[in-house]
Protein backbone atom coordinates (compact mmCIF):
# COMPACT_ATOMS: atom_id res chain seq x y z
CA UNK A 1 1.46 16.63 20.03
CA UNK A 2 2.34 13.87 17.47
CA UNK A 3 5.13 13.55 19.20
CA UNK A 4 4.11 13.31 23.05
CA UNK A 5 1.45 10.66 22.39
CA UNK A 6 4.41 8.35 20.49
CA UNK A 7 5.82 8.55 23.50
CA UNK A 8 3.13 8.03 25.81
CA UNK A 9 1.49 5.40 23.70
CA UNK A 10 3.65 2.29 25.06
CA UNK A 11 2.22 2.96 28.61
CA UNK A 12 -0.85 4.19 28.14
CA UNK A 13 -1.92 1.17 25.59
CA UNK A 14 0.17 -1.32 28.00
CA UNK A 15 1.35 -3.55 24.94
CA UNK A 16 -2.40 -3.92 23.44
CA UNK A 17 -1.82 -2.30 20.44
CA UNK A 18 1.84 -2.42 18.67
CA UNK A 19 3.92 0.44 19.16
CA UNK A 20 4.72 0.34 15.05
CA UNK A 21 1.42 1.73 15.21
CA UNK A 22 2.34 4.85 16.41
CA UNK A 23 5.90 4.88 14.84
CA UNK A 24 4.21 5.68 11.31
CA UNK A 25 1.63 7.93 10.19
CA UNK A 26 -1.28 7.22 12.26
CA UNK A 27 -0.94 10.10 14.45
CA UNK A 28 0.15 12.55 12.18
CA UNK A 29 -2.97 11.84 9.81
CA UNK A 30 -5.70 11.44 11.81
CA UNK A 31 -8.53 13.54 11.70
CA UNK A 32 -9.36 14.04 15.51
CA UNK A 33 -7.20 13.59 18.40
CA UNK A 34 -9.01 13.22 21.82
CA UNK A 35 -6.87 13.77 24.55
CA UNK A 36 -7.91 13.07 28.23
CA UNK A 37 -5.77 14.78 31.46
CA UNK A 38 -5.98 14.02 34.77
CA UNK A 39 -6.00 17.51 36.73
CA UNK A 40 -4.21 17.91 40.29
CA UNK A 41 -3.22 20.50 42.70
CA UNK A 42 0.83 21.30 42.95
CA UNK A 43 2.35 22.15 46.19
CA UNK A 44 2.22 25.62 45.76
CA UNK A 45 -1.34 25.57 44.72
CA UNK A 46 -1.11 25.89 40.83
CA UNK A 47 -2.75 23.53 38.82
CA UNK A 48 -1.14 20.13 36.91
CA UNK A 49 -2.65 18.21 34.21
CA UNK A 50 -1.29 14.67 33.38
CA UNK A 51 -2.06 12.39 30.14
CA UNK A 52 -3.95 9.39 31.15
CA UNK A 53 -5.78 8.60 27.77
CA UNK A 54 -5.71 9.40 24.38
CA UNK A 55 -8.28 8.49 21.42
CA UNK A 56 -7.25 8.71 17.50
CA UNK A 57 -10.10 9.02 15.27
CA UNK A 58 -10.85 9.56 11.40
CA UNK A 59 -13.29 10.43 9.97
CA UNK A 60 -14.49 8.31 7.24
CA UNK A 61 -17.42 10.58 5.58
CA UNK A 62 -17.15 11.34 1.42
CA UNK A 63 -17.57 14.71 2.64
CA UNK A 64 -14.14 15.11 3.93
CA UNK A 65 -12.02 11.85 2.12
CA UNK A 66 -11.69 10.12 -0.92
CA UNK A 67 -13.45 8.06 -2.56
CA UNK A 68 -11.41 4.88 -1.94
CA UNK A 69 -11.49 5.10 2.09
CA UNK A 70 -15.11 6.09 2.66
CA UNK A 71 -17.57 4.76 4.59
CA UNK A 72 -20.64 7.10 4.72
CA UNK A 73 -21.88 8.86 8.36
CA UNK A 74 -19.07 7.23 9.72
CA UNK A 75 -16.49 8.28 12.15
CA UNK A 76 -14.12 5.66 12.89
CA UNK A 77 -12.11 5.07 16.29
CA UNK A 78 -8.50 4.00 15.07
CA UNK A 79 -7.29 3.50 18.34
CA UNK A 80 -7.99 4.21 22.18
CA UNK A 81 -5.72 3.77 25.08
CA UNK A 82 -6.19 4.97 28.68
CA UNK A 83 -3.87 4.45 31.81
CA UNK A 84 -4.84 5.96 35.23
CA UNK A 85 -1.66 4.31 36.99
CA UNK A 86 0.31 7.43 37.30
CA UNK A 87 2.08 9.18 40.68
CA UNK A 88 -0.97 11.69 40.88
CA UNK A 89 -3.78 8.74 41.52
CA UNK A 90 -1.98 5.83 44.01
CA UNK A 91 -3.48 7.13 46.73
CA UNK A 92 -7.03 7.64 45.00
CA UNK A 93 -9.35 5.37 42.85
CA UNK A 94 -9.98 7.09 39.30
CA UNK A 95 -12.11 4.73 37.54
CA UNK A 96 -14.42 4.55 34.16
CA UNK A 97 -11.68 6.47 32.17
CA UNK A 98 -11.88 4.80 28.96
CA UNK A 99 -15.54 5.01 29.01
CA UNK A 100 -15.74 8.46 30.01
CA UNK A 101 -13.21 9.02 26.42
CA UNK A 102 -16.21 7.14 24.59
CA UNK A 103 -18.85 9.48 26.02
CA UNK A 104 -16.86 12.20 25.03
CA UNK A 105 -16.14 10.71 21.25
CA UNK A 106 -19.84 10.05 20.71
CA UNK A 107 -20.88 13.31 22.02
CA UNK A 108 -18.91 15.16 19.25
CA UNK A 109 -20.48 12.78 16.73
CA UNK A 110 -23.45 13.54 18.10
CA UNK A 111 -22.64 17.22 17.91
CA UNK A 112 -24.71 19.00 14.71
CA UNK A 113 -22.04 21.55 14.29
CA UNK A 114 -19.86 18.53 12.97
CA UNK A 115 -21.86 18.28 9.78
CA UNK A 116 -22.38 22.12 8.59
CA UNK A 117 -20.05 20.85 5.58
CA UNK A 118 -20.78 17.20 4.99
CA UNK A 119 -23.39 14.89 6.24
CA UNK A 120 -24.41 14.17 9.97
CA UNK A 121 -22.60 11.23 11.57
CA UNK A 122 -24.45 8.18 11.54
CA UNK A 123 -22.23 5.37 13.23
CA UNK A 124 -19.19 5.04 15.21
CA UNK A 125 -17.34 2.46 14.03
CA UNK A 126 -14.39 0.18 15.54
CA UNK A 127 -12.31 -2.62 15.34
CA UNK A 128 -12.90 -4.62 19.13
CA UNK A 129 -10.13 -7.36 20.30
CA UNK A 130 -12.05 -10.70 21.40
CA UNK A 131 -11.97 -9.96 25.41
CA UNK A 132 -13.03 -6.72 25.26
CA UNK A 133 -16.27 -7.09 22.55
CA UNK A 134 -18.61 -7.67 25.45
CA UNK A 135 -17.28 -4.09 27.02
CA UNK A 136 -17.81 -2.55 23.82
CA UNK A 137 -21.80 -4.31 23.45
CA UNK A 138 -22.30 -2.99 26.82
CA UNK A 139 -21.42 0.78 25.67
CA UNK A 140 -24.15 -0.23 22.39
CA UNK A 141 -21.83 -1.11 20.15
CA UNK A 142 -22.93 -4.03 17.43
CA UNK A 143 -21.81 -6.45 14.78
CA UNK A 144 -23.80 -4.58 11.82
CA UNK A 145 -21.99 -3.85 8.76
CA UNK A 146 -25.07 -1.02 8.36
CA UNK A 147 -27.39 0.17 11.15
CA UNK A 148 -30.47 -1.09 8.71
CA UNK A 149 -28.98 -4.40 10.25
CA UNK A 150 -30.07 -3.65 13.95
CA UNK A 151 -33.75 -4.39 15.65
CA UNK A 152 -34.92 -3.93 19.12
CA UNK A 153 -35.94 -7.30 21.20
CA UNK A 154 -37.56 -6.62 24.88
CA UNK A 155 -36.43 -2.64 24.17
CA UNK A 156 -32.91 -3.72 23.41
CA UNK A 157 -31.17 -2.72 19.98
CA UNK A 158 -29.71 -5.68 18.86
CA UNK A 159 -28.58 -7.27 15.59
CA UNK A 160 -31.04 -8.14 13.15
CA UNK A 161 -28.91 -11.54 12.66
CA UNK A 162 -30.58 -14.30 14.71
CA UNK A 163 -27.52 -16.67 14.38
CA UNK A 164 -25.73 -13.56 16.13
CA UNK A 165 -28.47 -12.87 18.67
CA UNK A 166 -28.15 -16.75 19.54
CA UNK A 167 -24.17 -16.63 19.82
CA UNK A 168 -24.11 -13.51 21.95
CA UNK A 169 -26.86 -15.14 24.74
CA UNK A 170 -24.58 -18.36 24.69
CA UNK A 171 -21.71 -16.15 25.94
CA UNK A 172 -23.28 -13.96 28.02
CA UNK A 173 -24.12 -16.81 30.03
CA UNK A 174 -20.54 -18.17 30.73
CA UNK A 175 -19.11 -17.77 33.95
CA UNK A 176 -15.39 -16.51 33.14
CA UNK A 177 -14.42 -13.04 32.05
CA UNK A 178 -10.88 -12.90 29.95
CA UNK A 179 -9.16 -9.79 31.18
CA UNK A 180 -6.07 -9.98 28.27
CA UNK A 181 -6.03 -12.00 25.12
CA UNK A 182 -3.34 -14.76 26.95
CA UNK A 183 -6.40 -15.78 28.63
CA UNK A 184 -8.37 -15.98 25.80
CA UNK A 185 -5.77 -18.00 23.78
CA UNK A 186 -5.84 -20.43 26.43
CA UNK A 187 -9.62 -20.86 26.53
CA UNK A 188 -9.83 -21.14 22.51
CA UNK A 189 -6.52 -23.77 22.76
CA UNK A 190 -8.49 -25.82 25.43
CA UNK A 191 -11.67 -26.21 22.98
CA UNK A 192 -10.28 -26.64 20.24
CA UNK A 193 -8.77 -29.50 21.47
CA UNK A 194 -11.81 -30.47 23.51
CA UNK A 195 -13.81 -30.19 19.71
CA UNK A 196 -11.19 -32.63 17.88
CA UNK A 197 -13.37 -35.88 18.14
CA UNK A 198 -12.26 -39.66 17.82
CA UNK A 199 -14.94 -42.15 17.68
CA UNK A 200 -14.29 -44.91 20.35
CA UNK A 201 -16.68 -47.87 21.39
CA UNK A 202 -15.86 -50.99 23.81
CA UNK A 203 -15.03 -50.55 27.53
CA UNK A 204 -11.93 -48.83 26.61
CA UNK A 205 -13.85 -46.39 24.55
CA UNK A 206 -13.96 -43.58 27.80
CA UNK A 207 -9.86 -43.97 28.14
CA UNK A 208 -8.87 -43.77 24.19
CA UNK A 209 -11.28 -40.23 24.08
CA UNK A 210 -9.30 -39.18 27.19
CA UNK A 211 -5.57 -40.13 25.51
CA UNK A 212 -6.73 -38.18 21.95
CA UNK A 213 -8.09 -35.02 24.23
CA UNK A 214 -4.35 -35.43 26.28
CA UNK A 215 -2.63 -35.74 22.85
CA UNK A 216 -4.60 -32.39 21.57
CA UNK A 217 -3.84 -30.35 24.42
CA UNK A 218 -0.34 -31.46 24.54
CA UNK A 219 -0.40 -30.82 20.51
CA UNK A 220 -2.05 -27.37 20.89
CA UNK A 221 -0.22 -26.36 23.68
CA UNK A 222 2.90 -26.65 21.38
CA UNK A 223 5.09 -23.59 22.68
CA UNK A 224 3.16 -22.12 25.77
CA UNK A 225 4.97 -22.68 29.28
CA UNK A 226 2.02 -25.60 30.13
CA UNK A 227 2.16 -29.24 29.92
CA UNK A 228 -1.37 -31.95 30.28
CA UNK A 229 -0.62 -35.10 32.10
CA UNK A 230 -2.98 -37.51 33.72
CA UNK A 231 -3.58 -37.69 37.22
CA UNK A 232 -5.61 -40.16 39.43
CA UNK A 233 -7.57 -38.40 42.18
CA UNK A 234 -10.64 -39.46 44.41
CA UNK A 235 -12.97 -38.81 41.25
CA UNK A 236 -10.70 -41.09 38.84
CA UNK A 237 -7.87 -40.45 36.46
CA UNK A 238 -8.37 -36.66 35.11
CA UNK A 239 -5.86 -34.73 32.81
CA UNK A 240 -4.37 -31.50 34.54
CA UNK A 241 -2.32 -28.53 33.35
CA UNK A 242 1.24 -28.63 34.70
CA UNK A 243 3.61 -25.25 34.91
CA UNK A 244 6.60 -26.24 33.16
CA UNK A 245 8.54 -23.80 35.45
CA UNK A 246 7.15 -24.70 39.25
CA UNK A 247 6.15 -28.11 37.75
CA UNK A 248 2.64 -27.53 39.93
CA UNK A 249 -0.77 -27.08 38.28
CA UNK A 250 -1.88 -24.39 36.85
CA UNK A 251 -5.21 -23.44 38.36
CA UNK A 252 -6.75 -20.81 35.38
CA UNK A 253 -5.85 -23.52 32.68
CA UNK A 254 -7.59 -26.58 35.27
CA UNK A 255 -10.47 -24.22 35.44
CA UNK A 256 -10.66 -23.82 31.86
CA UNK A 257 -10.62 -27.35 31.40
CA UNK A 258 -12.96 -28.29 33.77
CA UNK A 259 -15.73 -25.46 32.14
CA UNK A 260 -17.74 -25.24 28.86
CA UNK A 261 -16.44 -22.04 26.90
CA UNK A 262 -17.48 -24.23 23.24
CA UNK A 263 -19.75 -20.81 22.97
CA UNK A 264 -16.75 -18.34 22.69
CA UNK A 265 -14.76 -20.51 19.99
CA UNK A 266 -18.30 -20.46 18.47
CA UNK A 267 -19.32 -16.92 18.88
CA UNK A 268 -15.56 -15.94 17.12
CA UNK A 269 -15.58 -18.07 14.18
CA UNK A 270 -18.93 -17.20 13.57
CA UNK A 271 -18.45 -13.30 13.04
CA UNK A 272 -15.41 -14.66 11.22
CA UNK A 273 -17.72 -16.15 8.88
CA UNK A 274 -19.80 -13.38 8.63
CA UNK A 275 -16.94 -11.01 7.49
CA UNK A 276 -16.65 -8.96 10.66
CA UNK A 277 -12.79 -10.53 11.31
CA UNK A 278 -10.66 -7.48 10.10
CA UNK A 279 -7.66 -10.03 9.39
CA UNK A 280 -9.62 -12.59 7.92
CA UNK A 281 -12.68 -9.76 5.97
CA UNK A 282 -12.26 -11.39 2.91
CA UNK A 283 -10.86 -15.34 3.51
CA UNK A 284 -12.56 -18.71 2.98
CA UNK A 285 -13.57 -19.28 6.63
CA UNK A 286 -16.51 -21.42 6.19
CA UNK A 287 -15.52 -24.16 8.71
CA UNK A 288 -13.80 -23.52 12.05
CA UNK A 289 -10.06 -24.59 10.97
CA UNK A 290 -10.16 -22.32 8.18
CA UNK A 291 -10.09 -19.79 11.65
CA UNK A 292 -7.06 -20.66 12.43
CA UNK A 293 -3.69 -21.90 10.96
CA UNK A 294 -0.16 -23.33 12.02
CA UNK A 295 3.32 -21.07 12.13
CA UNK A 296 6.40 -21.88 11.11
CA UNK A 297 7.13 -23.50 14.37
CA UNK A 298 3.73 -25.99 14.41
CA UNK A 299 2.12 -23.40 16.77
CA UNK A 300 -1.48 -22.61 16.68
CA UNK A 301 -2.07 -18.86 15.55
CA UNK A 302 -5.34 -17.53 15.39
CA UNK A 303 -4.95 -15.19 12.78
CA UNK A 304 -7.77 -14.09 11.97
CA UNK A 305 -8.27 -12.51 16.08
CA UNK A 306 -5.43 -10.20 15.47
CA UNK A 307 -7.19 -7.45 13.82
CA UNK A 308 -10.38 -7.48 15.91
CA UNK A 309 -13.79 -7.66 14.99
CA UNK A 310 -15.91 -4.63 13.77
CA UNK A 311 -18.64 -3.06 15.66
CA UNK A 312 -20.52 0.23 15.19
CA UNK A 313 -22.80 2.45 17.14
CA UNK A 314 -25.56 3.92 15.38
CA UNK A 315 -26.58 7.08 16.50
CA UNK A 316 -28.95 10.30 15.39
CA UNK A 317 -27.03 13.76 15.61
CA UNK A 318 -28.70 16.12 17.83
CA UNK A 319 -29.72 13.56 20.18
CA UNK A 320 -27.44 13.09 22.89
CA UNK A 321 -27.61 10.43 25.32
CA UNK A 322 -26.14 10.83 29.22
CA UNK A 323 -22.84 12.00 29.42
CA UNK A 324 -20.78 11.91 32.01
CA UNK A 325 -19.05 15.26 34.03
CA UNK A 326 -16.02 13.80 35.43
CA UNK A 327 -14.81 9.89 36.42
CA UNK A 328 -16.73 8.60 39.18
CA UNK A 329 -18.70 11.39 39.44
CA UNK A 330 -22.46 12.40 38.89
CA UNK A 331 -24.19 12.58 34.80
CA UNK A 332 -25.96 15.06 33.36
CA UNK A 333 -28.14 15.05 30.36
CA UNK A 334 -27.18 17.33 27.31
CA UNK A 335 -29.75 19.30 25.95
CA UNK A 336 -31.48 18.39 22.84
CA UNK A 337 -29.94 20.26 19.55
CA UNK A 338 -32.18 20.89 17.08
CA UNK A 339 -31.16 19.56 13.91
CA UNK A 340 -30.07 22.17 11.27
CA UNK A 341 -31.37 20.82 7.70
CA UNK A 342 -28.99 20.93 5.37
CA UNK A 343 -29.32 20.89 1.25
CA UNK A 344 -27.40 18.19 0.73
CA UNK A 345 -29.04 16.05 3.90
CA UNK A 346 -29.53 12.41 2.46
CA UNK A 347 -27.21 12.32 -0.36
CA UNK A 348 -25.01 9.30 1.27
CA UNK A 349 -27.92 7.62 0.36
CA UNK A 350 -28.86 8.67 -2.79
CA UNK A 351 -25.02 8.27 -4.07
CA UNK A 352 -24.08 5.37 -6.47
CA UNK A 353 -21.59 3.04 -4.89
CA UNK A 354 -17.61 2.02 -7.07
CA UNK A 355 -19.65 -0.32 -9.23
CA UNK A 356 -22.61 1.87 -10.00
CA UNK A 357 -20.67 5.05 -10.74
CA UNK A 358 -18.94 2.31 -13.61
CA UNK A 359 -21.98 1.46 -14.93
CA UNK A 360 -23.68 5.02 -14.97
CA UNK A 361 -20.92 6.17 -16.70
CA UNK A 362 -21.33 4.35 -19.55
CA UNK A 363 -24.89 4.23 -19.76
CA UNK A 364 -25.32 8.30 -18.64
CA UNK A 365 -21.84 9.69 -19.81
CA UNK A 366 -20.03 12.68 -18.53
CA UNK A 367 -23.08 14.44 -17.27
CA UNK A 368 -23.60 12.42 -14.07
CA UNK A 369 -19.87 13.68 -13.33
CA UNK A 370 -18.51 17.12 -12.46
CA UNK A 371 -14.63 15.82 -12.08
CA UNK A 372 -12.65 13.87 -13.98
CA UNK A 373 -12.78 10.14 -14.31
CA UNK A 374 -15.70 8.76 -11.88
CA UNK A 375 -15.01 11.77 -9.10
CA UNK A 376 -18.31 13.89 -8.27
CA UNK A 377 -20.69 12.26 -9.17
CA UNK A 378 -24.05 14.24 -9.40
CA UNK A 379 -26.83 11.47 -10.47
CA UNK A 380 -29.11 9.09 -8.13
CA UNK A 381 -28.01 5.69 -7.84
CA UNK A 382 -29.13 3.53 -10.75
CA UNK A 383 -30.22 6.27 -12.53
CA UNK A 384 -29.68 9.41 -15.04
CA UNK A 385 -30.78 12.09 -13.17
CA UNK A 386 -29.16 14.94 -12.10
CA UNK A 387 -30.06 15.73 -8.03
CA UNK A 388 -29.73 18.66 -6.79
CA UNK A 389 -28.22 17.35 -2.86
CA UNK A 390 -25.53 15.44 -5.43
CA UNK A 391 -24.41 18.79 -7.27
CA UNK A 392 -24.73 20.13 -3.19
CA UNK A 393 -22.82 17.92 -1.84
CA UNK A 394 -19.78 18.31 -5.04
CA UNK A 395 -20.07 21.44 -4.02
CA UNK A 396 -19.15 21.23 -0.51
CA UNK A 397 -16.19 18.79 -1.10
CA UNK A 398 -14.88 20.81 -4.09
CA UNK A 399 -14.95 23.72 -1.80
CA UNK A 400 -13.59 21.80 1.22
CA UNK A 401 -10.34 20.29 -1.01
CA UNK A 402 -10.25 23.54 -3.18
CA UNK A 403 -7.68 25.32 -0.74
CA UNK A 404 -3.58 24.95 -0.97
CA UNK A 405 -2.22 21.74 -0.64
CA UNK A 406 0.07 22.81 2.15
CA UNK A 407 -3.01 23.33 4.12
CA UNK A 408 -3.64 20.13 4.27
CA UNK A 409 -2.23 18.21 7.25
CA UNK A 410 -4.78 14.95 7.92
CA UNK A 411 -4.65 11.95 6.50
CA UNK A 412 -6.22 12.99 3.07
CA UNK A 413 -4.65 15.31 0.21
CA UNK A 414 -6.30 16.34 -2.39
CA UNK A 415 -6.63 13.90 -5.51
CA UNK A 416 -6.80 17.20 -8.21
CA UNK A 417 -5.81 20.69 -9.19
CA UNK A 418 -7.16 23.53 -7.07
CA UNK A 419 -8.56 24.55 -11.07
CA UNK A 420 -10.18 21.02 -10.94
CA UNK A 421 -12.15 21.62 -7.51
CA UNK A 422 -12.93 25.38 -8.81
CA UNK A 423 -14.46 23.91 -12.14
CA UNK A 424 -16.31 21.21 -9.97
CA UNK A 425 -17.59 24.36 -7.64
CA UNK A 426 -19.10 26.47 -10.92
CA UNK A 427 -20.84 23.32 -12.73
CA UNK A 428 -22.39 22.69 -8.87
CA UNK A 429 -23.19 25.90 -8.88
CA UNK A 430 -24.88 26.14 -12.38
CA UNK A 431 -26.97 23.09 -11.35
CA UNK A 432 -27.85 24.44 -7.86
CA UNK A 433 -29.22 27.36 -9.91
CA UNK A 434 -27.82 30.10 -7.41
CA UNK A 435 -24.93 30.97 -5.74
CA UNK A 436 -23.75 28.68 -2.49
């Protein structure tokens, strides 16, 4: 399977994500592979089922990893790539693919039979390129680094951030949609230029703006197939982009220049600042060229887009919103599950984070640990005291990890000894105060 998605990953991702991706581990360790087929009728009536999408996600939960690549109730999409361009569908119109993959990745988060060993999914988190974050917002997806972060305005979740609520309405209102991240280079080029100010007074003042703005783009523009020149028309002298290769003017670049898209350079560099830029999570980006830097060549690169900016869904297991039955087609609502109650339920919160764990082990000693070093820990946050959903929830992992190594084929191994996970099991157990 590993295998056919390697393969299948260069046209079903159509160049947006690297194909080193896929040429490592990623596939092999990820915790759930979503696969999506298109189904069609053969000549002599049998049935044929073609790959048109596939989704790799892991899931993050303490539950089921270690300590050091945890996020709690969170299962994380690592990649998703659809393509219905394929012989079966050029005569029909298959549509809403990649959204129909979401529905299907939420519903199993969603799904209570997910958490019988661990706890219940809280988020679905991702890492969203620039021009698609507005898809992603429009599936519910927000810039929260927690869901205590969200709110709801006029019955609409939204972050809790005002700065962030302003940025988004700022961008919703613009006029172009970037399909591909070309076009949004160009538009971030164009203002960035447009932004570089000179301060000019006289009668000459309105010319000497226009030659620094020309000098900008020209200076920006360093390496792209598009020249700025001036050019008198019936409304004055105006700069336009010239095709290096037709030498005629480019009219997506003219349109960019003629239009106001300030509020995307703004909207990016702000959830830059607020540490949602994967590249850039833990830079100085405090002013907007700290957003951006120049390559060996004197080319712009916007390094901190390359990565993408999280987002995360917060959702309730149990509760399943519309899903839909095929592309194009009609939805149905799932039933409600009932939510099974688990011992453990709530521990994610109760658990001391890295730092704690350091501090309650010197203050509390060994007993706030089952495993070795800082591994297991069985005490509430900021305190001494034994809980029973942390000795629960040791249990669970120690059980979950406690099998042969060679059974192991995800992303995670276990850390110990099977003896370590089957001492970690009996002091959970002598705790717990009867048998799991």
């Amino acid at each position: 399977m590993a295998a056919s998605i390697r393969k299948s990953s260069v046209k079903m991702c159509q160049g947006n994500i690297s194909s080193h991706f896929f040429s490592g581990e990623a596939v092999n360790l990820t915790s759930v592979l979503f696969l999506l087929y298109y189904l069609s009728t053969r000549r002599d009536g049998g049935r044929q089922k073609t790959l048109v999408g596939f989704a790799l996600v892991d899931d993050l939960r303490p539950e089921r990893g270690e300590d050091e690549d945890t996020d709690p109730g969170t299962l994380y999409i690592d990649a998703i790539c659809t393509n219905t361009d394929i012989r079966m569908t050029r005569h029909i119109t298959v549509k809403g693919a990649g959204q129909l993959l979401m529905s299907v990745i939420e519903h199993f988060a969603r799904n209570p039979d997910n958490y019988l060993d661990g706890e219940p999914y809280t988020n679905i988190k991702l890492s969203a390129l620039p021009y698609v974050i507005g898809y992603y917002r429009r599936l519910g997806y927000r810039h929260v680094h927690d869901c205590k972060d969200l709110t709801t305005v006029n019955g609409l979740i939204v972050e809790s951030d005002k700065d962030i609520q302003a940025a988004v309405k700022k961008v919703e209102k613009l006029k172009t949609r970037f399909v591909n991240d070309e076009e949004l280079d160009l538009a971030l080029l164009v203002e960035l230029a447009k932004d570089k100010k000179i301060v000019a007074t006289g009668k000459d003042a309105k010319s000497r703006r226009a030659d620094f703005l020309l000098f900008n783009l020209n200076d920006y523009f360093k390496g792209k197939n598009i020249i700025f020149v001036k050019k008198t028309t019936t409304k004055g002298v105006q700069i336009v982009a010239i095709d290096k290769d037709t030498s005629r003017e480019d009219p997506f670049t003219n349109q960019l220049l003629r239009e106001d898209n300030s509020a995307v350079l703004a909207f990016l560099h702000l959830l830059t600042r607020k540490k949602f830029a994967v590249s850039c999570h833990d830079a100085f980006t405090r002013y907007m060229r700290h957003s951006f830097k120049r390559d060996s060549d004197g080319e712009i690169d916007f390094h901190c887009l390359g990565g993408g900016f999280t987002m995360r869904k917060c959702i309730e297991a149990g509760e399943d919103e519309d899903t839909m039955q095929m592309m194009g087609g009609t939805r149905r609502r799932a039933k409600k599950k009932t939510k099974k109650n688990v011992p453990w339920a709530g521990w994610s919160t109760l658990s001391p984070s890295a730092a704690q764990k350091t501090t309650m082990k010197k203050k509390c000693g060994r007993k706030c640990f089952l495993g070795p070093q800082k591994s297991f820990p069985v005490c509430v946050k900021n305190t001494c005291r034994v809980s029973k959903k942390g000795a629960w929830a040791a249990f669970v992992r120690a059980r979950a990890w406690g099998n042969k190594r060679s059974n192991y084929k995800g992303r995670s191994k276990p850390r110990f000894t099977r003896k370590v996970y089957r001492d970690v099991e009996r002091k959970a157990q002598k705790i717990m105060g009867k048998k799991a």
